[in-house]
Each structure stands twice: as C-alpha cells, then as structure tokens.
Protein backbone atom coordinates (compact mmCIF):
# COMPACT_ATOMS: atom_id res chain seq x y z
CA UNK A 1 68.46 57.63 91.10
CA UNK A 2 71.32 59.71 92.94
CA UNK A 3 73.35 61.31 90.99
CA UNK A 4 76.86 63.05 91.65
CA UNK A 5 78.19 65.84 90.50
CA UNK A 6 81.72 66.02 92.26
CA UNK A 7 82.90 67.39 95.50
CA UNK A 8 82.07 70.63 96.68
CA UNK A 9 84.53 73.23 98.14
CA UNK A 10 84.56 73.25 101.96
CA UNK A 11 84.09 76.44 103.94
CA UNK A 12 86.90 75.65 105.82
CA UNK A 13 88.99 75.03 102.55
CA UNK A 14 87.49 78.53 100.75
CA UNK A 15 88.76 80.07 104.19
CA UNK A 16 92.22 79.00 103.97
CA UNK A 17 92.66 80.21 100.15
CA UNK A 18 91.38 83.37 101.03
CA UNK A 19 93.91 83.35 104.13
CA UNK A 20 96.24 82.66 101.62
CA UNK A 21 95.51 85.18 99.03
CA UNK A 22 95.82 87.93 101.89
CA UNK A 23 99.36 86.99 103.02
CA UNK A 24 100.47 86.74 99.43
CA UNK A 25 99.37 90.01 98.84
CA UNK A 26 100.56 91.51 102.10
CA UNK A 27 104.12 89.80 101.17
CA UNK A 28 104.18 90.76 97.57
CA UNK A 29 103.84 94.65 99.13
CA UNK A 30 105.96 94.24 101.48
CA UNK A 31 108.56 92.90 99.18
CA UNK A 32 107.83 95.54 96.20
CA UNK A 33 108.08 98.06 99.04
CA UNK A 34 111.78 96.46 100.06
CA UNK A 35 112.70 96.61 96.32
CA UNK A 36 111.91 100.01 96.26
CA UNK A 37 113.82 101.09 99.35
CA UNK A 38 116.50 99.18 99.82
CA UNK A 39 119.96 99.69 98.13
CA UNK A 40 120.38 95.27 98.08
CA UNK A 41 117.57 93.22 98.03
CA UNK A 42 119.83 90.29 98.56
CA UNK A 43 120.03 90.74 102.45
CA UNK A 44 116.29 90.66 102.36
CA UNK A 45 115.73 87.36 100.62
CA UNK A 46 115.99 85.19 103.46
CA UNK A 47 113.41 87.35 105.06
CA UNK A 48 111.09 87.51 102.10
CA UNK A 49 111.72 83.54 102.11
CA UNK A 50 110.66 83.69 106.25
CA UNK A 51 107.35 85.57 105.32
CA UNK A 52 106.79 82.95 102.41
CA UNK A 53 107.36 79.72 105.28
CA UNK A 54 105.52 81.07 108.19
CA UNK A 55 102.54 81.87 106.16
CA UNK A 56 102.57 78.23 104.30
CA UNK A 57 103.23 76.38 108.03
CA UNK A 58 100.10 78.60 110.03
CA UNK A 59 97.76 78.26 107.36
CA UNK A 60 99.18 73.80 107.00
CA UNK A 61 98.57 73.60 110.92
CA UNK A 62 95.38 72.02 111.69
CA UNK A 63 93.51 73.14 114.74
CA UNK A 64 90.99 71.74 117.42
CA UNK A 65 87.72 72.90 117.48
CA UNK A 66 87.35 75.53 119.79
CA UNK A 67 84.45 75.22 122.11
CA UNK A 68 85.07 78.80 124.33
CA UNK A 69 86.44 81.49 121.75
CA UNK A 70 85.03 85.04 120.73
CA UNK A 71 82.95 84.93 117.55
CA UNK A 72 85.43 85.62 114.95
CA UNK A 73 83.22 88.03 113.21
CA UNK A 74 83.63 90.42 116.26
CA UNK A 75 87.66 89.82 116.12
CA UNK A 76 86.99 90.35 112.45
CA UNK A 77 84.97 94.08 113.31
CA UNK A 78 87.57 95.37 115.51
CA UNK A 79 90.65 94.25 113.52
CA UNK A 80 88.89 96.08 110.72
CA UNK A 81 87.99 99.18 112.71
CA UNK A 82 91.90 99.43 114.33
CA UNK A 83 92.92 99.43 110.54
CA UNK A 84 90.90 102.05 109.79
CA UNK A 85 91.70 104.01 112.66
CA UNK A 86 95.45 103.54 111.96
CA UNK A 87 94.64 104.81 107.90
CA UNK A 88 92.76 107.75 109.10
CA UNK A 89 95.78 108.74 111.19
CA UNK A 90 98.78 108.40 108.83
CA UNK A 91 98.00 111.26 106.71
CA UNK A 92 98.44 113.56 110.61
CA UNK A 93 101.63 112.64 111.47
CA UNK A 94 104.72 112.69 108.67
CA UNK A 95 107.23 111.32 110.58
CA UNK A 96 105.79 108.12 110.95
CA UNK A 97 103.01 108.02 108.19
CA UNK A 98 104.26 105.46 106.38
CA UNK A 99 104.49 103.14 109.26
CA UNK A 100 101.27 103.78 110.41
CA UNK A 101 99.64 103.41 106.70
CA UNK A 102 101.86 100.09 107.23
CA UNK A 103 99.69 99.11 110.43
CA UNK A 104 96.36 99.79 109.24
CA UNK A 105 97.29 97.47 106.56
CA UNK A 106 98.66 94.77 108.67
CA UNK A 107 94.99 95.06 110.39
CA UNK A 108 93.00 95.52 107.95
CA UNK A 109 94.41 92.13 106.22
CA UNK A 110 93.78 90.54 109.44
CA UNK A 111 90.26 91.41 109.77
CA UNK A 112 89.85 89.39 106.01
CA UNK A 113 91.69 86.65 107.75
CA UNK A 114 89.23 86.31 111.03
CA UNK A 115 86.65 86.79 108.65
CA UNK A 116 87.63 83.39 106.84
CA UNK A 117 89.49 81.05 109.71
CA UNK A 118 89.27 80.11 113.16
CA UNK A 119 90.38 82.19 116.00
CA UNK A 120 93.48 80.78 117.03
CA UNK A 121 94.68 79.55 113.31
CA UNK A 122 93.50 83.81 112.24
CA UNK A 123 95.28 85.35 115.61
CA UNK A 124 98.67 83.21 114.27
CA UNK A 125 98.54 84.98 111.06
CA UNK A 126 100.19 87.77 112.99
CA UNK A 127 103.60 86.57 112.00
CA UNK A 128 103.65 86.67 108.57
CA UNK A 129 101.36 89.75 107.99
CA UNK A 130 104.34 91.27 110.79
CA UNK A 131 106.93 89.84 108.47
CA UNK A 132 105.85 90.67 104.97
CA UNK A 133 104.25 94.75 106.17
CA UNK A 134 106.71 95.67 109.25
CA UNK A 135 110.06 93.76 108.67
CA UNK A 136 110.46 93.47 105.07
CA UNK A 137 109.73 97.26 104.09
CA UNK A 138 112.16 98.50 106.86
CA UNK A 139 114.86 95.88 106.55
CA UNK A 140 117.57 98.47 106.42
CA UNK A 141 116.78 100.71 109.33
CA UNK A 142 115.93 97.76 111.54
CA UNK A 143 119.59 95.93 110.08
CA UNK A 144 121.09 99.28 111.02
CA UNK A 145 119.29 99.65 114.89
CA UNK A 146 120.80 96.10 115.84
CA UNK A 147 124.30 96.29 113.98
CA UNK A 148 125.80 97.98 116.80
CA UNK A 149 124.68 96.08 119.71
CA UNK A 150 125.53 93.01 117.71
CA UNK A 151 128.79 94.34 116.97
CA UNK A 152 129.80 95.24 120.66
CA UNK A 153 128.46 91.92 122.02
CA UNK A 154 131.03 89.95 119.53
CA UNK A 155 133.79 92.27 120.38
CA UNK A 156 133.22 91.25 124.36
CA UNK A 157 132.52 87.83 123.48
CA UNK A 158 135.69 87.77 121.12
CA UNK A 159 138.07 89.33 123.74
CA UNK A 160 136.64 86.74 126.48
CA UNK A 161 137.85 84.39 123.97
CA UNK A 162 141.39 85.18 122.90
CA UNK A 163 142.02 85.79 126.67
CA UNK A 164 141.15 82.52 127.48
CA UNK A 165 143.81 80.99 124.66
CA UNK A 166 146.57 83.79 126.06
CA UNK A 167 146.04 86.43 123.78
CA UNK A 168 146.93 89.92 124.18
CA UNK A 169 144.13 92.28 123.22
CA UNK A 170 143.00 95.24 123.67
CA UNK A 171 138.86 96.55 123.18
CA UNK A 172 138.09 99.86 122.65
CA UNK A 173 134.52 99.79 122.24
CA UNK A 174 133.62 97.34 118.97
CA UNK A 175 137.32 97.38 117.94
CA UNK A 176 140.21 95.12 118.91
CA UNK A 177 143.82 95.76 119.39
CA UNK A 178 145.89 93.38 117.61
CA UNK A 179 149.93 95.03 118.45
CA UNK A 180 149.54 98.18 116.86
CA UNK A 181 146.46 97.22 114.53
CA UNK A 182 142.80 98.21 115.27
CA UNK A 183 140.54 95.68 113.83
CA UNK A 184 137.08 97.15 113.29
CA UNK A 185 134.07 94.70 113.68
CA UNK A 186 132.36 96.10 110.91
CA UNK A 187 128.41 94.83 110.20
CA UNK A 188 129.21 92.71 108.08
CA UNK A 189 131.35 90.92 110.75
CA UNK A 190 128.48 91.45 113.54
CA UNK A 191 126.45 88.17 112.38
CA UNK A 192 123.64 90.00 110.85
CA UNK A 193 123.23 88.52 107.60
CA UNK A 194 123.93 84.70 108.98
CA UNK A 195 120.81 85.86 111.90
CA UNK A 196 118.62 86.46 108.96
CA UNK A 197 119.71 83.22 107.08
CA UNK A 198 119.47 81.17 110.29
CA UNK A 199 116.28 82.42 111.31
CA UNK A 200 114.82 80.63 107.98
CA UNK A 201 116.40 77.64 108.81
CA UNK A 202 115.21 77.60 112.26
CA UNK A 203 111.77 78.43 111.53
CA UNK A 204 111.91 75.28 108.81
CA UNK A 205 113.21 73.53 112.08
CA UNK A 206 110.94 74.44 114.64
CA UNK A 207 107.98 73.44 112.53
CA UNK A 208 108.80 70.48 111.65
CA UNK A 209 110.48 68.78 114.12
CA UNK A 210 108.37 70.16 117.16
CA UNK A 211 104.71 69.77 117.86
CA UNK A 212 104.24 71.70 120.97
CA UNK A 213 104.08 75.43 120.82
CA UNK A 214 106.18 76.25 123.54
CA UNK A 215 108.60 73.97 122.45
CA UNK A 216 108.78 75.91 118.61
CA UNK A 217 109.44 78.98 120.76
CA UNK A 218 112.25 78.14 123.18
CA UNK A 219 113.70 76.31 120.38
CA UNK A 220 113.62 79.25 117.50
CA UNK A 221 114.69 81.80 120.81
CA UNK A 222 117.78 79.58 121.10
CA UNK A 223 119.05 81.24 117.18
CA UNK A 224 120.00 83.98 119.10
CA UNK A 225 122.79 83.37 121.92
CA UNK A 226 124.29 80.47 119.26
CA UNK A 227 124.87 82.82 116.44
CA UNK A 228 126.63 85.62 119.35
CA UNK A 229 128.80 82.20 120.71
CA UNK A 230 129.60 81.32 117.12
CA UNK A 231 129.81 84.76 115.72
CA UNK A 232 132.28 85.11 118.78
CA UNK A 233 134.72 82.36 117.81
CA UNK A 234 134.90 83.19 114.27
CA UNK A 235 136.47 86.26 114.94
CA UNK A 236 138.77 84.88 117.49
CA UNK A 237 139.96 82.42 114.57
CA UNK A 238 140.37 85.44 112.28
CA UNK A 239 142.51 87.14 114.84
CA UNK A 240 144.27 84.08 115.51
CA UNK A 241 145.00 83.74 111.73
CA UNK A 242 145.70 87.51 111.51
CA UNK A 243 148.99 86.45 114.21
CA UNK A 244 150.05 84.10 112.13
CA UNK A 245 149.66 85.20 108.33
CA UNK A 246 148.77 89.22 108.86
CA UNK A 247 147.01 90.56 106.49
CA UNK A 248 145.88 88.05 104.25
CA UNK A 249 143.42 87.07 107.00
CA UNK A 250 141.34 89.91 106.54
CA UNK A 251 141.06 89.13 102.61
CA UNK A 252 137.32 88.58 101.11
CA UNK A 253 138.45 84.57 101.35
CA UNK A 254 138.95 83.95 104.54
CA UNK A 255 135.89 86.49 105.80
CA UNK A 256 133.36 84.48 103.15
CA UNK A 257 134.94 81.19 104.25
CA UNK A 258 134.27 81.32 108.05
CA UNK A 259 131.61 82.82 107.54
CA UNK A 260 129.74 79.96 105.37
CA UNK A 261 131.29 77.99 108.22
CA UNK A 262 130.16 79.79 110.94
CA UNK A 263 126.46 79.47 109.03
CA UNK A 264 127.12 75.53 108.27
CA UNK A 265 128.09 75.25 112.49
CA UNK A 266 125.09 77.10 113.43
CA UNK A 267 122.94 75.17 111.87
CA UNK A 268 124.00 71.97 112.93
CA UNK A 269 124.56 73.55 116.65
CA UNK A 270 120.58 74.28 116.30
CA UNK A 271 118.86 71.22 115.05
CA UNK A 272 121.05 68.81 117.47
CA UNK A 273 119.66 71.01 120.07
CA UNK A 274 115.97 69.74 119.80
CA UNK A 275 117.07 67.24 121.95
CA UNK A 276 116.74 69.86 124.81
CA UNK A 277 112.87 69.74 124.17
CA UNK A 278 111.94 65.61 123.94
CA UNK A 279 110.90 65.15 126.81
CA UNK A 280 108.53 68.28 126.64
CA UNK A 281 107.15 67.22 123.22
CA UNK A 282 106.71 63.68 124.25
CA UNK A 283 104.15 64.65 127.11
CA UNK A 284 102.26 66.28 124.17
CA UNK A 285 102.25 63.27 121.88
CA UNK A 286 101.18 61.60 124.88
CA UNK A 287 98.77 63.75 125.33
CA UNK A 288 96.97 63.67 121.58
CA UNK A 289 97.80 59.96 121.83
CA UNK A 290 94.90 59.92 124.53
C-alpha cells in the first residue's frame, strides 16, 4: 500500500527562499543604513521600493537549463573569497572603509546566492544586492554628484526651448535671465526626485511588458533623455507663466503642480514607447514559440 505524506520542498524552491532571505536582508541594511544617514528618507523610498521590485522580478523569472555554465559552487568560492578580501581591507583605508565594508557585503551575499540558484538567475542578483548595499546607503552623496549636471542640462535644454517660442533669455551657467530676474534651477527643479520615481515605474514596465532582455534595457535606458526633454519644458512653462503672472509662478503650487505633471507625462511618454521594441520582442516569442 503507497502511502503519501504531502509534497516535498524542491531544491530549486529552498534555493529561491534562501535567494530571497539574502536580498531582504541586504535591503533591510541598506535601508536602516539610509535611515541613519540621510536627513529625508522620503527621497529614498522610491529607491528602497526599486530594491524591493528588482529582487521580487529576478528571483519570479524562470530560466532555461543551462547546458555550458561554470559550476556555481566555484562562482560561489570566489564571490565569497572577493568579499572577504574586500572586509579584510576596509579597516586599511578610512576614507573609503565604509564603502568597501559595503562591497564585501554585496559579495559575500552573492556567494549565498550562487550557492542556492543557477548561474545566470544568481549573476542577475547583482541589481538588487547593488541597489539595497551601494545606492540606498549613499543616496545623498550620489543625489548630490548628479544634481549639477542635471541642473545645467535643463538650463540648455530650457533656453533651446524659450528661444524657439521667441523668448528672450539669458544663461549664465544653471541660471536663467528673465529681464532683470535670475531664476536659479535649484535641485529640486533638476528632475531628480521624478528620475528616482520614474525609474520604479519603468522597472515595473520593463518587466512586464517585455520579454527579451535587450529589449528591458533599451527600454528602462530610454527614462533618461525623456525626463531631461520633459524636465526641459516644464521649466519653459514656468518661465512662460513667470511673463505673464510674475511671481506667483514660482509659488510651492505651481512648482508641485507641474511637477506631478511632468511625472504623470513621463510616464505615459514611457510605456507608449514599448512600441519602439515589438518587433524585437516578437522575434523572441517567435522564437520560444518554436
């Protein structure tokens, strides 16, 4: 007589909640780390919230078996013995221990992740363990880095503009003369904060819309020149307002307003662009359809 006594738990499926329990640990750090740091945690969510997706999508994705691929104890060995390496050298240098101790984290982690998955679904892991140990802790400085390249692409960008609708301005490095008024693109005007946001969004997107890899790429790569464009006209409408009702333009409501519009455009700007990439996924749906 054959008797039953339930379903047993997979390797594979053991694999992925150990996976699993390593990322949420690396992002709970990360995020404590943040907390601990930062002056706002608010600018961070949508990054904490990035970390939380692209873990839940890598581990969801289902792989092929992979005939020709180094034995993932090995990867497992040297991801482990780079982390170690990286721990034994924080505690020499001060200037950057911290990020090191950071890195031999990030591989260490990874090592318990080849240890428990395959390869290729272990070697994508590297997205959210760089999200939750690398980006989140340092979400300030690395804010900071961009805000001014940011800032003096939408002041070109929003000259090009009001030129184009006869406007007389005048840019003196991230400002704009208005008459005799110097508008400052400050960083909360560089588009910052709405990259952050957007980035969520698109990484939602890319995963579930596209199939193909490359296709998840180009698409999420395409966040940044739309958020510059849009970025770009908002502040042209803010110096066109600024013309015609002076300073009331540059009152919290009208910055929050176009910006939750400039947010609400991007998005829809991004997903109706997946129709650049059809015909590239439908060669791969043809492809598994085989």
């Amino acid at each position: 007589m054959n008797m039953e006594t339930g379903p047993k738990e997979s390797p594979r499926h053991a694999g992925t909640v150990a996976a699993a329990c390593v990322l949420a640990a690396a992002l709970a750090l990360g995020t404590c780390l943040c907390l601990r740091r930062a002056a706002s945690f608010e600018d961070a969510v949508p990054i904490c919230l990035l970390g939380l997706a692209s873990g839940f999508f890598t581990l969801k994705r289902s792989e092929k078996a992979e005939t020709q691929s180094p034995p993932r104890h090995l990867l497992s060995w040297l991801a482990a013995a780079l982390g170690t390496l990286l721990l034994a050298l924080h505690s020499f240098t001060a200037s950057s221990a911290q990020l090191l101790w950071l890195c031999g984290l990030l591989f260490l982690a990874w090592a318990v992740i080849f240890r428990n998955l395959a390869p290729k679904k272990a070697a994508r892991c590297w997205f959210p363990l760089a999200i939750s140990l690398l980006v989140l802790p340092f979400h300030e400085p690395l804010m900071l880095i961009c805000s001014q390249p940011f800032r003096l692409v939408s002041a070109i960008m929003a000259e090009f503009f009001l030129r184009l609708v006869g406007q007389s301005i005048i840019r003196d490095g991230s400002s704009l003369m208005v008459g005799d008024r110097a508008i400052v693109i400050t960083y909360a005007c560089s588009g910052l904060n709405q990259l952050c946001v957007l980035s969520l969004i698109g990484y939602v997107v890319v995963q579930t819309v596209h199939r193909r890899t490359l296709c998840k790429i180009l698409h999420f790569l395409l966040i940044l020149p739309i958020i510059v464009y849009v970025n770009a006209m908002r502040l042209m409408v803010t110096i066109l307002l600024f013309n015609a009702i002076g300073e009331a333009a540059l009152e919290r409501f009208w910055h929050d307003t176009l910006g939750y519009a400039m947010v609400v455009l991007c998005a829809l700007i991004f997903w109706y662009a997946q129709g650049l990439f059809t015909s590239m996924d439908s060669k791969e749906k043809a492809a598994d359809g085989k």
